[in-house]
Protein backbone atom coordinates (compact mmCIF):
# COMPACT_ATOMS: atom_id res chain seq x y z
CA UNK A 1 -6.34 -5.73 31.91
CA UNK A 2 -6.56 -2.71 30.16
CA UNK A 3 -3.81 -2.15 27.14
CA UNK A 4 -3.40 1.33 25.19
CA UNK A 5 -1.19 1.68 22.56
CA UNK A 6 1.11 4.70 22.05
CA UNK A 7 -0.85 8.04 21.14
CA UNK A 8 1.84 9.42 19.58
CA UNK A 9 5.10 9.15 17.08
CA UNK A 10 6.34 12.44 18.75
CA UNK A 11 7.88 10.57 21.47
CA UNK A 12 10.52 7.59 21.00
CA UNK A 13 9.56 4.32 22.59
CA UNK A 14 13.49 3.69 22.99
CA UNK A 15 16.53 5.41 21.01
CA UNK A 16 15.71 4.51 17.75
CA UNK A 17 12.19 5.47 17.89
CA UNK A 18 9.60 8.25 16.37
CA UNK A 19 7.90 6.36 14.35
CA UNK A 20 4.57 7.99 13.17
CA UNK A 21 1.58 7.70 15.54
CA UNK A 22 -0.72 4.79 12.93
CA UNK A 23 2.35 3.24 11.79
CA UNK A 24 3.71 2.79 16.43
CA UNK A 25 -0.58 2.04 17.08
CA UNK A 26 -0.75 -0.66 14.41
CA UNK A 27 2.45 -2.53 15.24
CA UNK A 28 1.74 -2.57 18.86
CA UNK A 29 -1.47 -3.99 18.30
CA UNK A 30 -0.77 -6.43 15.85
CA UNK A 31 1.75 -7.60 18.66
CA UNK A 32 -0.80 -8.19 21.16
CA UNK A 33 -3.16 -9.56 18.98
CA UNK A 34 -0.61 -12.11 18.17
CA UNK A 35 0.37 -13.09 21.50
CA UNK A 36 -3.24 -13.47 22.08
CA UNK A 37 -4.12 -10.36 24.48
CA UNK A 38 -7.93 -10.16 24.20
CA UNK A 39 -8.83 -6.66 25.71
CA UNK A 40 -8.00 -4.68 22.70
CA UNK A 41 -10.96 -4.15 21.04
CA UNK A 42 -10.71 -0.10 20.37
CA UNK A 43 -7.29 -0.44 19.46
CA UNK A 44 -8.43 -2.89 16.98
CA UNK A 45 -11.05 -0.68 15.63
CA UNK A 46 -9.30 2.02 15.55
CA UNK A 47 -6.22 0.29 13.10
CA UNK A 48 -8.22 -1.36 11.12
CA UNK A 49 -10.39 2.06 10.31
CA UNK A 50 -7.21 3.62 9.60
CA UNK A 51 -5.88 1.19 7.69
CA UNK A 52 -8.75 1.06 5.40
CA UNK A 53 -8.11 4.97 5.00
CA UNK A 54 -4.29 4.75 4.59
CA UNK A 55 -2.33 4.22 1.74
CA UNK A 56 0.43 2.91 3.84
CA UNK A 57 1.29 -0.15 2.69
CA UNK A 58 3.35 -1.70 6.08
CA UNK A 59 0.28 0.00 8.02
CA UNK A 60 -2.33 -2.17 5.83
CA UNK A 61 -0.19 -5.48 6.24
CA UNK A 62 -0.24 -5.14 9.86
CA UNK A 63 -4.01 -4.24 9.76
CA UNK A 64 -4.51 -7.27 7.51
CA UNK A 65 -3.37 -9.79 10.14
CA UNK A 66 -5.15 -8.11 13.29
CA UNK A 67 -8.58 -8.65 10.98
CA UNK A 68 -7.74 -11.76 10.07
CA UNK A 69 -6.68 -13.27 13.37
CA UNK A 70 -9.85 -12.08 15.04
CA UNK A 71 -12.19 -13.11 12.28
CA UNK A 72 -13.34 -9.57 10.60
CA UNK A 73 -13.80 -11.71 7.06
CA UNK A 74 -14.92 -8.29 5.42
CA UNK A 75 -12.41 -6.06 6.64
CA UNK A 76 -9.75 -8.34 5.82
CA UNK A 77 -10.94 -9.03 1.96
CA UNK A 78 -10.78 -5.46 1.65
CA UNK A 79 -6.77 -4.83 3.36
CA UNK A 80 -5.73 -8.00 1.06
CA UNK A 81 -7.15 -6.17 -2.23
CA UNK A 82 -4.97 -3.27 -1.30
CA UNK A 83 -2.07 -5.19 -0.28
CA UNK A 84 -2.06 -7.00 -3.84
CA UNK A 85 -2.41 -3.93 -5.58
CA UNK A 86 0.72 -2.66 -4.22
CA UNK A 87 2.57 -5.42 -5.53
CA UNK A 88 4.84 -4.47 -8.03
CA UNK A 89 6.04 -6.25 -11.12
CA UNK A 90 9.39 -7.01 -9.17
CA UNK A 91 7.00 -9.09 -6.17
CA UNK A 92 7.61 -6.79 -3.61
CA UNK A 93 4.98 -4.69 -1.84
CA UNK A 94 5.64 -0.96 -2.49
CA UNK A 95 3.48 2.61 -0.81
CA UNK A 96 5.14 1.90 2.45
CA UNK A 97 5.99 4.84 4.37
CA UNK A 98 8.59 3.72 7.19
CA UNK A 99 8.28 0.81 9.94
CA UNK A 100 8.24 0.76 13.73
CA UNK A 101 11.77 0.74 13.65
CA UNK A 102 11.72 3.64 10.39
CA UNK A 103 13.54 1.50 8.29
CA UNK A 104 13.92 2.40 5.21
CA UNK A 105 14.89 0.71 1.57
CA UNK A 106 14.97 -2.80 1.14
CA UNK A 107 14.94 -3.27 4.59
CA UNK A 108 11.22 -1.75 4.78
CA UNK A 109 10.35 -3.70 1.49
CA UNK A 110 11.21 -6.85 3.08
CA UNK A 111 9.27 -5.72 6.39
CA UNK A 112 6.16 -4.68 4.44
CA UNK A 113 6.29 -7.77 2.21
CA UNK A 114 6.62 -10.79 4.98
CA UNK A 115 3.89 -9.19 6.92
CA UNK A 116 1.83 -9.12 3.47
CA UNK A 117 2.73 -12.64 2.99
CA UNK A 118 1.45 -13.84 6.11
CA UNK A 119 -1.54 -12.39 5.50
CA UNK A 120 -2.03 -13.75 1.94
CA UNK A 121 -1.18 -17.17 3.25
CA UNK A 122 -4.46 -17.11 5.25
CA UNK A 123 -6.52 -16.88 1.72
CA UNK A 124 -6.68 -18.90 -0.98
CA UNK A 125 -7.73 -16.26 -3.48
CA UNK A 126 -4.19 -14.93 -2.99
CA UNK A 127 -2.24 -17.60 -4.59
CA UNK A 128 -0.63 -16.19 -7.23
CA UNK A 129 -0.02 -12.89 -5.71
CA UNK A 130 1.81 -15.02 -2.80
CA UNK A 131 4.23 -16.73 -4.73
CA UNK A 132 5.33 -13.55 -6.78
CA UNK A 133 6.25 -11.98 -3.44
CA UNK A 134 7.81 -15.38 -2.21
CA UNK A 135 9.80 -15.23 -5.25
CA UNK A 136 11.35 -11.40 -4.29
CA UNK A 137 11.58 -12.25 -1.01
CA UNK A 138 13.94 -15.14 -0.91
CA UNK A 139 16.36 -13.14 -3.45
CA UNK A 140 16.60 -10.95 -0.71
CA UNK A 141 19.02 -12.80 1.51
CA UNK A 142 22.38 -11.54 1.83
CA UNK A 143 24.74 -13.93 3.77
CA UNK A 144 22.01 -15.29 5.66
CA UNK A 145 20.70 -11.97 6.52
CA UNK A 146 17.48 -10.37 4.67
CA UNK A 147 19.19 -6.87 5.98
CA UNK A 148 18.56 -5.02 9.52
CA UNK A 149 17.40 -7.83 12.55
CA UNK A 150 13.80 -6.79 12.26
CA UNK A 151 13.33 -7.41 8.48
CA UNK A 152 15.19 -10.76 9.33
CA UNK A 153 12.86 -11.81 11.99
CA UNK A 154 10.06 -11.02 9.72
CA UNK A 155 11.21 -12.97 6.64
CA UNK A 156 12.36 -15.61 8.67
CA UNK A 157 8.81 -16.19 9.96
CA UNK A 158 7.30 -15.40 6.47
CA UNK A 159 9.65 -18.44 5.03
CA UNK A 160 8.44 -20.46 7.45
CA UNK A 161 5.15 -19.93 7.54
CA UNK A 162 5.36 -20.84 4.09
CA UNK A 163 6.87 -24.09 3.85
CA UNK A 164 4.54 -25.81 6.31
CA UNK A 165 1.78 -24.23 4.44
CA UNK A 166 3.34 -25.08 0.36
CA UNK A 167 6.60 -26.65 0.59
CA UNK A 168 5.92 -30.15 1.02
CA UNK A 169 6.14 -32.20 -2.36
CA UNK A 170 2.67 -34.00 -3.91
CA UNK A 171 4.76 -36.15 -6.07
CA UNK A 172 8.39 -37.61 -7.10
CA UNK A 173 10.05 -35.44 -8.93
CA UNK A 174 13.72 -34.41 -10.11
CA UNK A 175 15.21 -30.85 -9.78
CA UNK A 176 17.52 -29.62 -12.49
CA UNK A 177 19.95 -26.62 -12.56
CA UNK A 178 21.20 -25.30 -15.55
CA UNK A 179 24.24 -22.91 -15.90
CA UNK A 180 24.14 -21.55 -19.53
CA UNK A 181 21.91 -23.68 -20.55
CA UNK A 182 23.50 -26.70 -19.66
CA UNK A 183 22.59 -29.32 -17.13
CA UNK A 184 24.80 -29.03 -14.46
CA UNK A 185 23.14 -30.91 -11.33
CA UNK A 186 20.13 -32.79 -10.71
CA UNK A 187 18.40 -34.17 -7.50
CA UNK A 188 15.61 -36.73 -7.93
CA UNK A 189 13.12 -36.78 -4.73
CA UNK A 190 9.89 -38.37 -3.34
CA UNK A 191 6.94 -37.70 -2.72
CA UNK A 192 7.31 -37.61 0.85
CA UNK A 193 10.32 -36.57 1.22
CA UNK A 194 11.15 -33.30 3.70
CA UNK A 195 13.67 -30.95 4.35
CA UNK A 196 16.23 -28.99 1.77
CA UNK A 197 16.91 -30.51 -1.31
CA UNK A 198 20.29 -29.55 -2.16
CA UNK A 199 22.54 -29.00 -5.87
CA UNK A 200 25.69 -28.03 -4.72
CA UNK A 201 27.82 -28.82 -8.08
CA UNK A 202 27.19 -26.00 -10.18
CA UNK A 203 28.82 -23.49 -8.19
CA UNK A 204 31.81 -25.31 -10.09
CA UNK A 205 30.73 -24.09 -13.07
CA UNK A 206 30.72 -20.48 -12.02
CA UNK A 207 33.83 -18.48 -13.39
CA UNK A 208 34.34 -14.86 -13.88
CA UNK A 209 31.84 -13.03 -15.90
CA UNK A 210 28.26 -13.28 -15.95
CA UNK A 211 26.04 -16.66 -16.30
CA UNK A 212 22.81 -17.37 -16.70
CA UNK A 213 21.63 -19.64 -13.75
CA UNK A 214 18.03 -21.80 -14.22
CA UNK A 215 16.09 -24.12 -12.04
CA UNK A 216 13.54 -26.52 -13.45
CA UNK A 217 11.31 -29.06 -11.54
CA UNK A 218 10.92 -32.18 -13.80
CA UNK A 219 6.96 -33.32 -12.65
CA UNK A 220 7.16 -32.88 -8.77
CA UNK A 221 5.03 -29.98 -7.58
CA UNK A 222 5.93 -26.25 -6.91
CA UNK A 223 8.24 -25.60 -4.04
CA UNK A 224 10.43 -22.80 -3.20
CA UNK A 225 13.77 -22.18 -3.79
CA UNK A 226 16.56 -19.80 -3.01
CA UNK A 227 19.95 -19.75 -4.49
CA UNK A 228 23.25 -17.85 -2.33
CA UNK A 229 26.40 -16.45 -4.64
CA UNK A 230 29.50 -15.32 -2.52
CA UNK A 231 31.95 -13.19 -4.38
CA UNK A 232 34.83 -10.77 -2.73
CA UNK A 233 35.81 -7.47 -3.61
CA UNK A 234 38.51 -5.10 -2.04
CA UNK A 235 36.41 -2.37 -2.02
CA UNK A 236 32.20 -3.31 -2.76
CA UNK A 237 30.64 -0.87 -4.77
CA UNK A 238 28.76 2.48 -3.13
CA UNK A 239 25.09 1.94 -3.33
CA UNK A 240 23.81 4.64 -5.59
CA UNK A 241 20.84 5.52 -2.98
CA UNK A 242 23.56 5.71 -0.41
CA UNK A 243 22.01 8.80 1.99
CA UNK A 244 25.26 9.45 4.15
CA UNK A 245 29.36 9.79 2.67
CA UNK A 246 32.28 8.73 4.25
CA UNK A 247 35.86 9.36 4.07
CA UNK A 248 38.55 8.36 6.19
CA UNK A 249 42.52 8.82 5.98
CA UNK A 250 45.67 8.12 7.73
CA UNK A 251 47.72 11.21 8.91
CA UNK A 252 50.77 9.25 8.66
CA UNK A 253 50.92 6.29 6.17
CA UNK A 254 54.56 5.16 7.59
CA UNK A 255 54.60 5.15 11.27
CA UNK A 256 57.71 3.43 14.10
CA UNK A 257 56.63 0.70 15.87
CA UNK A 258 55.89 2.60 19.38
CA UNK A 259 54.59 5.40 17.70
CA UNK A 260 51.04 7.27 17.41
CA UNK A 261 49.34 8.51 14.95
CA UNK A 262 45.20 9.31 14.02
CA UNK A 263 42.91 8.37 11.44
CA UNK A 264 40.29 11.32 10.17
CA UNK A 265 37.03 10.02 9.77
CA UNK A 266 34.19 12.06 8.44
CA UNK A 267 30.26 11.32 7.66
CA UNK A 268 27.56 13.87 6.20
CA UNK A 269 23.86 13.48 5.73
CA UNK A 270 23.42 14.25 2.47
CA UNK A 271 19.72 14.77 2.23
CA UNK A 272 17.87 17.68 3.10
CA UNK A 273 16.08 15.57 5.54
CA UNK A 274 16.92 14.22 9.12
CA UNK A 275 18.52 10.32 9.73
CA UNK A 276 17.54 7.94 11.83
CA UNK A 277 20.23 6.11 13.68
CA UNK A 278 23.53 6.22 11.46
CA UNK A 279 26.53 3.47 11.19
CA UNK A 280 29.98 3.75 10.72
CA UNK A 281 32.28 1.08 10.70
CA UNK A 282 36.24 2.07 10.30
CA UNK A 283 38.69 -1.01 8.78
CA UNK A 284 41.97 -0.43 11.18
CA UNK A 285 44.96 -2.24 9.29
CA UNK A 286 46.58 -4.78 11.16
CA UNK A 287 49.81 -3.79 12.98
CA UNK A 288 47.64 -0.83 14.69
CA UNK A 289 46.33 -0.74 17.83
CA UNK A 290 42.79 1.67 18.66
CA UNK A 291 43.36 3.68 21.59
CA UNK A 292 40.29 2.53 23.53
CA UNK A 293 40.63 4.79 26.11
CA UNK A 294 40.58 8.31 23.32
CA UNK A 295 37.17 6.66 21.96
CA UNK A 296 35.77 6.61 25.58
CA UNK A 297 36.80 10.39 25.73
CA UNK A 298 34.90 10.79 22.76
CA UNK A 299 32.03 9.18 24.10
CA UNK A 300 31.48 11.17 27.36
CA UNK A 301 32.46 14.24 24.95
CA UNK A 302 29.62 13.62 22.54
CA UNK A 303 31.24 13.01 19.65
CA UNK A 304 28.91 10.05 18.82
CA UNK A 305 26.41 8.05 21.11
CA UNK A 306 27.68 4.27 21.17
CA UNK A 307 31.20 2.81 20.08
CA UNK A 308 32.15 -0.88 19.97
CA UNK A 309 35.23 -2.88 18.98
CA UNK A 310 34.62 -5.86 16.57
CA UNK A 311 37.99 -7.49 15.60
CA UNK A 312 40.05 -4.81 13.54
CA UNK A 313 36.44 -2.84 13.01
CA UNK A 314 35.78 0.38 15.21
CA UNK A 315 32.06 0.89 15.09
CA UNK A 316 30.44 4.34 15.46
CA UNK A 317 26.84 4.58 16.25
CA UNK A 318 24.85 8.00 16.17
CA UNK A 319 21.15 8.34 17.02
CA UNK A 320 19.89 10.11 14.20
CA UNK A 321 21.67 12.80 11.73
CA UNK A 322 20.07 16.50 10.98
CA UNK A 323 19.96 17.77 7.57
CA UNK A 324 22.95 18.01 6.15
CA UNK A 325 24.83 17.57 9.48
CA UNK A 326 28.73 16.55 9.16
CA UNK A 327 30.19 14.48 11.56
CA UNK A 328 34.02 14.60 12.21
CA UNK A 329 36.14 12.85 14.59
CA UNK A 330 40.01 11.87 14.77
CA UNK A 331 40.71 8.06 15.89
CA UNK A 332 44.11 7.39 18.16
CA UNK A 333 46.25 4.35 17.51
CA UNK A 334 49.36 2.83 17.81
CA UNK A 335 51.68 1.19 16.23
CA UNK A 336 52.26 -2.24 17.59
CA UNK A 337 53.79 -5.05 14.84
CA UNK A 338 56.34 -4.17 12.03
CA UNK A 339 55.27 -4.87 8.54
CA UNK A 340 52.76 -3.66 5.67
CA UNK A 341 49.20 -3.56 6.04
CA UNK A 342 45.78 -3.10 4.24
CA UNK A 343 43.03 -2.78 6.81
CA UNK A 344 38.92 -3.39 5.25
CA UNK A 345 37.45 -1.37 3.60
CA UNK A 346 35.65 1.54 6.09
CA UNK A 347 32.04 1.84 4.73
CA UNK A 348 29.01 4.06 6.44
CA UNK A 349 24.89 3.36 6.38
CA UNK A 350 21.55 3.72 7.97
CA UNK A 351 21.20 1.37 10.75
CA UNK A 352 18.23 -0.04 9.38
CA UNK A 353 19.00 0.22 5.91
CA UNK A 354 22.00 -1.18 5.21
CA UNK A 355 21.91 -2.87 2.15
CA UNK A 356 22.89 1.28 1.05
CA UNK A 357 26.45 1.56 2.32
CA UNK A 358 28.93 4.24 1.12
CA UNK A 359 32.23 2.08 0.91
CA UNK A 360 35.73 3.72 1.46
CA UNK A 361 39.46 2.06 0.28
CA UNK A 362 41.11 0.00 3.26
CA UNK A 363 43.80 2.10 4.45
CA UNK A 364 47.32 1.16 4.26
CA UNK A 365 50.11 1.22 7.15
CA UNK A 366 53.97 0.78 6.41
CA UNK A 367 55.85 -0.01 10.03
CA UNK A 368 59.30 -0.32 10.07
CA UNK A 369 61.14 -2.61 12.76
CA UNK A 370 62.75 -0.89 15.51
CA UNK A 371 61.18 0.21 18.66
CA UNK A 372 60.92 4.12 18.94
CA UNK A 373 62.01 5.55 22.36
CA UNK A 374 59.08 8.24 22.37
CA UNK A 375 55.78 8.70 21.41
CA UNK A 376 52.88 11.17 20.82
């Protein structure tokens, strides 16, 4: 069997492709090294070379694990000293350029720093650097999420390579957690004991304003430990590294039952540089119905590339975003159910970097009973 990895970032391997030419070369290969493909021996050589050359952090994790899963001792020692100098004080691996899927943000910090981990995990000498990026990495998850699917899938398998490696206990031992400084929970354990230990009290002792949360192991051994907050807002907060805005209005905020009328939506890169495949996701308030049939006109009109329905979310995909290119489109709907309504708050992101959302107000919808006898 003969295998050859893409020659090129030039050309998209599927729509949200164009990844640079090392960054496609060394996933690929690091993918078939994995699933145990054994003709690859130039593409091999070729990464690693690279990789010892780049200053591409994701390119050197992936490079890391190809050298370690086929035994190049040397090679490897020298990718791992890199890796753990690009760990920064926070415990997450920074000088990564973009992924295979050019993610960006925290998605691409959580990409770059599983793959790291893995690698660490296979040497010893890389304790300490390990469990600093273990630390960042498990503060990472958002609703059971660590952001876009692929920086999931790769802290997923970081987490659980892991845990079978470290998470086991060597002795009993009690876990404490403190709110304030004041013993709120505790769960005693054994030695062999397995799966989650759980403290599920001191969310009771959370109230508004801000807390100081702790979590000490009395004896026991190290293990690790993640800790998920849910909170609510009307409207979340715009992420200050937010690279696209949104607004969105109602033409008519009181509208007869029967009636139509159109919501404005507008997005704008605004960088000087092109976007890679760009969200948005318009809250309709209840009582209003989408006009499915206007956002297939809009479709086959190329006002966007891909549109889904998701409860009372329309969702607007586009492929990528030009410099400073603006977006516009008008939504139909329709009036359906009298009363007053708030729909969710509209928001806009980077596919693969959507911890940075630009959040918009939910807009609001007065419809009075009585059927109209005409429409627009």
């Amino acid at each position: 069997m003969t295998v050859r990895a893409a020659s090129s970032g030039t050309r998209a391997l599927d729509s949200f492709g164009g990844a640079p030419g090392e960054t496609t070369n060394a996933y690929i290969t690091w993918a078939l090294v994995e699933a145990g493909e054994p003709e690859v021996a130039r593409e091999i050589e070729a990464v690693l070379a690279g990789a010892l050359a780049s200053e591409d952090s994701y390119v050197i994790a992936l490079a890391a694990n190809i050298a370690l899963r086929r035994g190049e001792a040397a090679k490897a020692r020298g990718l791992l000293q890199k890796l753990a100098k690009a760990v920064t004080k926070d415990g997450f691996v920074g000088g990564a350029v973009t992924s295979v899927t050019r993610s960006g943000g925290r998605a691409l910090q959580v990409e770059t720093t599983s793959l790291a981990i893995l690698a660490f995990l296979r040497d010893s000498d890389f304790t300490e650097v390990t469990e600093r990026c273990m630390r960042w990495l498990l503060a990472q998850c958002q609703g059971g999420r660590f952001g876009s699917t692929q920086a999931t899938i790769l802290a997923l398998r970081a987490i659980v390579t892991y845990d079978a490696a470290r998470a086991r206990p060597k002795a009993d031992g009690t876990v404490l957690i403190l709110v304030d400084g004041k013993v709120i929970d505790e769960a005693p354990f054994k030695a062999d004991a397995s799966g989650a230990i759980k403290l599920p009290k001191f969310a009771d002792a959370l109230g508004p304003g801000e807390h100081t949360v702790e979590l000490k192991m009395v004896k026991g051994s190290q293990m690790p430990a993640s800790l998920i907050v849910r909170y609510r807002a009307e409207t979340p907060a715009t992420a200050p590294a937010a690279k696209v805005a949104l607004s969105t209005s109602l033409v008519d905020t009181t509208v007869a039952e029967g009636e139509a009328t159109e919501i404005k939506v507008r997005v704008e890169n605004t960088t000087k540089d092109g976007l890679p495949m760009t969200v948005a996701v318009i809250g309709i308030p209840g009582g209003l119905e989408v006009r499915t049939d206007r956002l297939e006109e809009l479709k086959r009109a190329g006002t966007f590339d891909f549109v889904e329905t998701r409860g009372r979310d329309v969702v607007i995909y586009w492929r990528d975003m030009r410099p400073r290119e603006v977006k516009e489109l008008t939504l139909s709907v329709v009036a359906q159910i009298p009363g007053r309504y708030t729909g969710a708050p509209s928001r806009a992101y980077l596919y693969y970097t959507d911890e940075d959302k630009v959040w918009n107000p939910g807009l609001g919808v007065t419809i009075p009973p009585g059927r109209a006898t005409s429409g627009r």
